[in-house]
C-alpha atoms as a PDB file:
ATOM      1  CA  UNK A   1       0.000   0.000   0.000  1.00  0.00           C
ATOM      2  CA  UNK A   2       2.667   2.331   0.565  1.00  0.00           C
ATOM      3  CA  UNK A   3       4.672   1.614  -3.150  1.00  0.00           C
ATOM      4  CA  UNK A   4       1.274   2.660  -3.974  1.00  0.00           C
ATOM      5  CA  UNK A   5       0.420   6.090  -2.197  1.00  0.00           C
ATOM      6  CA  UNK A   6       3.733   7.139  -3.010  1.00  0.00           C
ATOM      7  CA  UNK A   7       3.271   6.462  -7.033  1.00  0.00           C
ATOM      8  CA  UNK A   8       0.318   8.098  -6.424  1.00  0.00           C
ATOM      9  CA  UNK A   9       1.681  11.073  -4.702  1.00  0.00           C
ATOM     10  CA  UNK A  10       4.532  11.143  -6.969  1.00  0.00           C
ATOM     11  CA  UNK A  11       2.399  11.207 -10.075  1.00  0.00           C
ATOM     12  CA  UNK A  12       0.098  14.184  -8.739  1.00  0.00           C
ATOM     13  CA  UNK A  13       3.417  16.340  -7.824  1.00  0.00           C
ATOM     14  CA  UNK A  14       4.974  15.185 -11.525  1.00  0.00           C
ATOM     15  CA  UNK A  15       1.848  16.442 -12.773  1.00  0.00           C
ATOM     16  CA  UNK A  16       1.264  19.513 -10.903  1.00  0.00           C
ATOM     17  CA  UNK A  17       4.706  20.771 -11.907  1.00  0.00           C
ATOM     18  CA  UNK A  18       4.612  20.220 -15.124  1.00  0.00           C
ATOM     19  CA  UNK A  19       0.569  22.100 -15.087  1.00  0.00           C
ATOM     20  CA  UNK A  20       2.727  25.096 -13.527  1.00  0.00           C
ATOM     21  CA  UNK A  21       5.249  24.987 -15.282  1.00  0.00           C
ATOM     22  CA  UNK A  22       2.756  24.963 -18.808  1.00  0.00           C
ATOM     23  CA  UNK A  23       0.891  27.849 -17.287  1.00  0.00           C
ATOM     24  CA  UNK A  24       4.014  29.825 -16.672  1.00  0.00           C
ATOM     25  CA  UNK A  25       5.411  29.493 -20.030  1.00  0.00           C
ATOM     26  CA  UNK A  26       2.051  30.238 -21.680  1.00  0.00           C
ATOM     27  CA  UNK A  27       2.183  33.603 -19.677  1.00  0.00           C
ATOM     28  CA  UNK A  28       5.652  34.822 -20.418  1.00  0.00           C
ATOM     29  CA  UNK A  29       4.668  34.976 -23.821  1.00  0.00           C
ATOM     30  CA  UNK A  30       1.437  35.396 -24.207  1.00  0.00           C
ATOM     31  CA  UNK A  31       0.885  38.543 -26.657  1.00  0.00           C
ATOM     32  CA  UNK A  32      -1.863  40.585 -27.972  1.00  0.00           C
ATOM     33  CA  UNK A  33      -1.648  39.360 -31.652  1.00  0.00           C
ATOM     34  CA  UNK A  34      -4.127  42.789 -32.953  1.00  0.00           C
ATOM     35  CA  UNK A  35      -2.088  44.629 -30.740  1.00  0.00           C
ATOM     36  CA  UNK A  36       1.194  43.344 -32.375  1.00  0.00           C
ATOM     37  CA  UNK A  37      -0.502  44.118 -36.053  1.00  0.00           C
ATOM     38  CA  UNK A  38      -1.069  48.010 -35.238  1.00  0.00           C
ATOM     39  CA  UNK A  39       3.021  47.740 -34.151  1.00  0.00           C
ATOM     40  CA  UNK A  40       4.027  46.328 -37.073  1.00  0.00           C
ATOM     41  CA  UNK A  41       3.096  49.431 -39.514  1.00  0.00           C
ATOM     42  CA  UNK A  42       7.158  50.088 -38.410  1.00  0.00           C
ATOM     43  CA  UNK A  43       8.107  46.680 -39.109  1.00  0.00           C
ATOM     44  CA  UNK A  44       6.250  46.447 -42.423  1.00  0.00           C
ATOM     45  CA  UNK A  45       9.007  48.415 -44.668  1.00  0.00           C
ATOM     46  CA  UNK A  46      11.456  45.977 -44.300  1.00  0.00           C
ATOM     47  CA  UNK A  47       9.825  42.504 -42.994  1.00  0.00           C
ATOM     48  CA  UNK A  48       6.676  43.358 -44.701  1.00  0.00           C
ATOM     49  CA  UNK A  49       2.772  43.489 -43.117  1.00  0.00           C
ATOM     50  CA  UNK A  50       2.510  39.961 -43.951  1.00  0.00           C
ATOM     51  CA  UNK A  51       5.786  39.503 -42.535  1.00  0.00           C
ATOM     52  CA  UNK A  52       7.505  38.126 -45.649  1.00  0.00           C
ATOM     53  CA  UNK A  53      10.619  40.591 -46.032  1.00  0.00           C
ATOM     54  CA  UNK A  54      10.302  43.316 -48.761  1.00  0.00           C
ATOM     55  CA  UNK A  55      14.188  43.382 -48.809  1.00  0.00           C
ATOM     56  CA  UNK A  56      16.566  40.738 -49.347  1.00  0.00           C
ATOM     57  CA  UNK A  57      18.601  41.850 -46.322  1.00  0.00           C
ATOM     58  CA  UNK A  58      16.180  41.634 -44.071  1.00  0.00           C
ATOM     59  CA  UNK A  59      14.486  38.381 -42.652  1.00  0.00           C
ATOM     60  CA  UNK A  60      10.749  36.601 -43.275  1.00  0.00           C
ATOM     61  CA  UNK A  61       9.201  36.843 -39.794  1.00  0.00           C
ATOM     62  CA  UNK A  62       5.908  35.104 -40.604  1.00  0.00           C
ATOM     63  CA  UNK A  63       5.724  31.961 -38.722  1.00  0.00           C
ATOM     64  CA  UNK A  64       8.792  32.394 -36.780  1.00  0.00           C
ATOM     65  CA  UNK A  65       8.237  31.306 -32.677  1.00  0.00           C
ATOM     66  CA  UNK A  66       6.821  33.216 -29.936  1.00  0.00           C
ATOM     67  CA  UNK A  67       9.541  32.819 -28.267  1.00  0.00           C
ATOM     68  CA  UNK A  68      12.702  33.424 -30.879  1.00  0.00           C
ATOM     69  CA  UNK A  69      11.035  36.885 -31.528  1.00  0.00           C
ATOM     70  CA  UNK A  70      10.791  38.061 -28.017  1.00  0.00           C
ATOM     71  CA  UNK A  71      14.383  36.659 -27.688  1.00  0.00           C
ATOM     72  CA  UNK A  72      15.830  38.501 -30.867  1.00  0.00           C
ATOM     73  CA  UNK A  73      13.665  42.002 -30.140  1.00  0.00           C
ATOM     74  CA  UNK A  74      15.309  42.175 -26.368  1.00  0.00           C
ATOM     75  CA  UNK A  75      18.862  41.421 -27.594  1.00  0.00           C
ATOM     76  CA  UNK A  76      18.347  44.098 -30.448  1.00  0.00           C
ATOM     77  CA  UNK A  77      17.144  46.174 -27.649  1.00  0.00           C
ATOM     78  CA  UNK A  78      19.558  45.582 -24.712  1.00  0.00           C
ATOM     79  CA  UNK A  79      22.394  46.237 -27.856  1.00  0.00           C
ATOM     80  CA  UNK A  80      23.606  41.998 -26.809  1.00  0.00           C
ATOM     81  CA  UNK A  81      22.662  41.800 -30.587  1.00  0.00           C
ATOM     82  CA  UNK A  82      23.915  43.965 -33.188  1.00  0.00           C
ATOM     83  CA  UNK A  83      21.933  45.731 -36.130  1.00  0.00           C
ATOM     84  CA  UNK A  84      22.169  49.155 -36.392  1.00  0.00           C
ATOM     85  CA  UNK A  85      18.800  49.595 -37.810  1.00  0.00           C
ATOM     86  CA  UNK A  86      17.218  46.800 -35.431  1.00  0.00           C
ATOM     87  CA  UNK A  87      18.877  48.134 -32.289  1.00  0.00           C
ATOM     88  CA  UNK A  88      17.062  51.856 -33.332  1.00  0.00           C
ATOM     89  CA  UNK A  89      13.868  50.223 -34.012  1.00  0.00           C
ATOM     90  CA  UNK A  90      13.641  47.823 -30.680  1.00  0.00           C
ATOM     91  CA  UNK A  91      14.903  50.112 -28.116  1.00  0.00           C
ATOM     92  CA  UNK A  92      11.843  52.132 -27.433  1.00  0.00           C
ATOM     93  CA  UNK A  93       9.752  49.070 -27.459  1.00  0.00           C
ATOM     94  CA  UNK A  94       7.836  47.697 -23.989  1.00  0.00           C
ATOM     95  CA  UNK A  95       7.999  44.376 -23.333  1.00  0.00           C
ATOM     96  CA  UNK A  96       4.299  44.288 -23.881  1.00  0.00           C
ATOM     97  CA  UNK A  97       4.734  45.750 -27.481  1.00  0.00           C
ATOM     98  CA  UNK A  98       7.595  42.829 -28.042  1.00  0.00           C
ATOM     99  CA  UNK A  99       5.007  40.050 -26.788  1.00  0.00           C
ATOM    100  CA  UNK A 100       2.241  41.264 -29.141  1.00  0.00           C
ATOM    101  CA  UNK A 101       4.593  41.482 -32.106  1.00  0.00           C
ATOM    102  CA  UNK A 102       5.676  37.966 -31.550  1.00  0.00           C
ATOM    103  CA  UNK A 103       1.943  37.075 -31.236  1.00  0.00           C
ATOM    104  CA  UNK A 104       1.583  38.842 -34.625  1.00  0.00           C
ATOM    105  CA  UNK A 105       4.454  37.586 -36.482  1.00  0.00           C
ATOM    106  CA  UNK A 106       4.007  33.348 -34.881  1.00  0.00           C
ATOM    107  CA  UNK A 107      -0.113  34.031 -36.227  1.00  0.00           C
ATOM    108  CA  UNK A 108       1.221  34.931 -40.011  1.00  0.00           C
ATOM    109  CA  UNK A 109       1.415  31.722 -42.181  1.00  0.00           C
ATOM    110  CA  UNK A 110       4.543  32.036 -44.130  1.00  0.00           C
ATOM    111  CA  UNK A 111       4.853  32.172 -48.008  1.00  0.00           C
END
């Protein structure tokens, strides 16, 4: 009985972590994908409104991850990743505004 109870209790901690754990990841990105759109006007010269680039310097976001976007905009921003245009264009953004472009950008269907 005890092999038992402590399966048991085992499997509801395993599974309560990993619920967290979901539920925390979900959160850290979770963007406002309309929100994201109206931010993108900037983007759209280069990357495009649909997010498939304009210029051939400049990448297709469409499709790309949540969480590679809100990665890439905060390195542009904190200067860890260099682009002189990129840096300029993500340093006055919130990390609200980076969330809902990455919600905008992950909803696109690429090309």
């Amino acid at each position: 009985m005890t092999g038992v109870f402590r399966n048991a209790a085992l499997r509801a901690s395993l599974v309560m972590t990993c619920a967290a754990g979901a539920a925390f990841t979900a959160g850290a990105h979770a963007g406002d994908a309309q929100a994201g759109r109206a931010k993108a006007v900037q983007c759209s010269a280069c990357h495009g409104l649909d997010g498939m680039s304009k210029l051939p310097e400049a990448p297709n976001l469409a499709g790309q991850t949540e969480p590679y976007l809100i990665k890439a905009l905060k390195d542009y921003r904190s200067g860890k990743r260099k682009d002189e245009m990129m840096n300029t264009m993500a340093k006055p953004l919130t990390d609200a505004d980076i969330a809902n472009l990455a919600a905008f950008y992950n909803g696109l269907k690429p090309q």
